[in-house]
Protein backbone atom coordinates (compact mmCIF):
# COMPACT_ATOMS: atom_id res chain seq x y z
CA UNK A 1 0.26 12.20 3.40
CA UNK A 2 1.47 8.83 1.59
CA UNK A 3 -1.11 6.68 0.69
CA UNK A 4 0.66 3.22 0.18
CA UNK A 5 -0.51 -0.44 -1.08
CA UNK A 6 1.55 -3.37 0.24
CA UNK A 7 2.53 -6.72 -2.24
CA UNK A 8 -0.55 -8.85 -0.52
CA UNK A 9 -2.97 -5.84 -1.25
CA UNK A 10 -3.31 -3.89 1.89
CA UNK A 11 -3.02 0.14 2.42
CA UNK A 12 -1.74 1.79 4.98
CA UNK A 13 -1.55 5.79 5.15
CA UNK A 14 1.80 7.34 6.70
CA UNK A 15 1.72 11.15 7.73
CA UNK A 16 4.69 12.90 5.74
CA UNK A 17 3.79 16.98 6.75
CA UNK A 18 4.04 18.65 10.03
CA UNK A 19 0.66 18.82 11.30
CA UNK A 20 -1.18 15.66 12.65
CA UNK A 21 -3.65 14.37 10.63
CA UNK A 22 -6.62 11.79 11.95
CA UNK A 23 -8.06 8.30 10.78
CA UNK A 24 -11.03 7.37 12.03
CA UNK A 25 -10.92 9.63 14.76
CA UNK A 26 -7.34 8.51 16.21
CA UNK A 27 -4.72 10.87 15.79
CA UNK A 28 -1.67 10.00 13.35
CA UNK A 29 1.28 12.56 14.01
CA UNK A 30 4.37 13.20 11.83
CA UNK A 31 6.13 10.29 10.61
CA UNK A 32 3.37 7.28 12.24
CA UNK A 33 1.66 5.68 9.67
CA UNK A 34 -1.74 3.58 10.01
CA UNK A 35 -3.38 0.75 8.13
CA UNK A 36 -6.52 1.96 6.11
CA UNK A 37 -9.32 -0.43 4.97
CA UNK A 38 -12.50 0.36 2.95
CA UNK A 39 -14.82 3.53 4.28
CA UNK A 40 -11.77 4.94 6.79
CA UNK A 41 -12.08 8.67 7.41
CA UNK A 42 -8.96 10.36 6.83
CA UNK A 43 -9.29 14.43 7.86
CA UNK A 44 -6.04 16.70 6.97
CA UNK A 45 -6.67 19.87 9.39
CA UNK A 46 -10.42 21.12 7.88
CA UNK A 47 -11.02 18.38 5.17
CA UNK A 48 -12.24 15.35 4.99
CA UNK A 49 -11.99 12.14 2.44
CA UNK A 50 -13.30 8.64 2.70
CA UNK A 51 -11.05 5.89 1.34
CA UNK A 52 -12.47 3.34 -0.54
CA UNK A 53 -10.93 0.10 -1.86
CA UNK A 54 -11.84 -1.19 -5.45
CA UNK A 55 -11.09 -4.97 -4.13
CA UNK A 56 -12.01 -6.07 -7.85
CA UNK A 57 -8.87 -4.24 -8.83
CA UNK A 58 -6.71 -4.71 -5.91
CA UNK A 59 -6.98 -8.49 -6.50
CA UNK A 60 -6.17 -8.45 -10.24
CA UNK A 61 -3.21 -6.25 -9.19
CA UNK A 62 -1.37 -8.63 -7.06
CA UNK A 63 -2.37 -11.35 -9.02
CA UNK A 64 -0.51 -9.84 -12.11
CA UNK A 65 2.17 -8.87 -9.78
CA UNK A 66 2.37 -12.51 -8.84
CA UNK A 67 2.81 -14.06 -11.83
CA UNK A 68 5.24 -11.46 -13.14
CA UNK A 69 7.47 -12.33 -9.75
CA UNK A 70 6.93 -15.61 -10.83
CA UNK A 71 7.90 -15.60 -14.49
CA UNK A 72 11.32 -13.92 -13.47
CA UNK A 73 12.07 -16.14 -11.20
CA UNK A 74 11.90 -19.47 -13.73
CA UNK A 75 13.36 -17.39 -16.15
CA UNK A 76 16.24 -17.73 -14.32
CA UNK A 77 19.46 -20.31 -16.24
CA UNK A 78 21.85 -22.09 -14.85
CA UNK A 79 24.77 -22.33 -16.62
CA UNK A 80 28.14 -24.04 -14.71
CA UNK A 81 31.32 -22.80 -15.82
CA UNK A 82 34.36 -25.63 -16.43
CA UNK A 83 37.97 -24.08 -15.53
């Protein structure tokens, strides 16, 4: 399984081995993917996890990654060449 965050902060869990695998009771097979939010139950054939989102984190994240886009993107310098 892939576990995956987007750039605005969401998750979304893709199913990379050959057995299905189920979140919150709906079955993902081989190669589907589906979105995951805070307390889904993912179960991979006898076990069970509960994924949780640290929002706290996940918003200081893309915030960073925000202003980082940002800062190379002004960084940028025109310069126009004369033959």
């Amino acid at each position: 399984a892939l576990i995956k965050m987007e750039q605005d902060g969401s998750f979304f869990l893709k199913n990379l081995g050959k057995s299905s695998m189920f979140l919150n009771g709906k079955e993902i097979a081989t190669g589907q993917a589906g979105s995951l939010s805070s307390s889904s139950l993912i179960e991979i054939r006898e076990m069970a996890f509960v994924f949780e989102i640290n929002h706290k984190s996940v918003r200081e994240y893309v915030e960073n990654a925000t202003k980082r886009n940002q800062e190379k993107n002004t960084n940028f310098e025109w310069s126009e060449r004369v033959p």
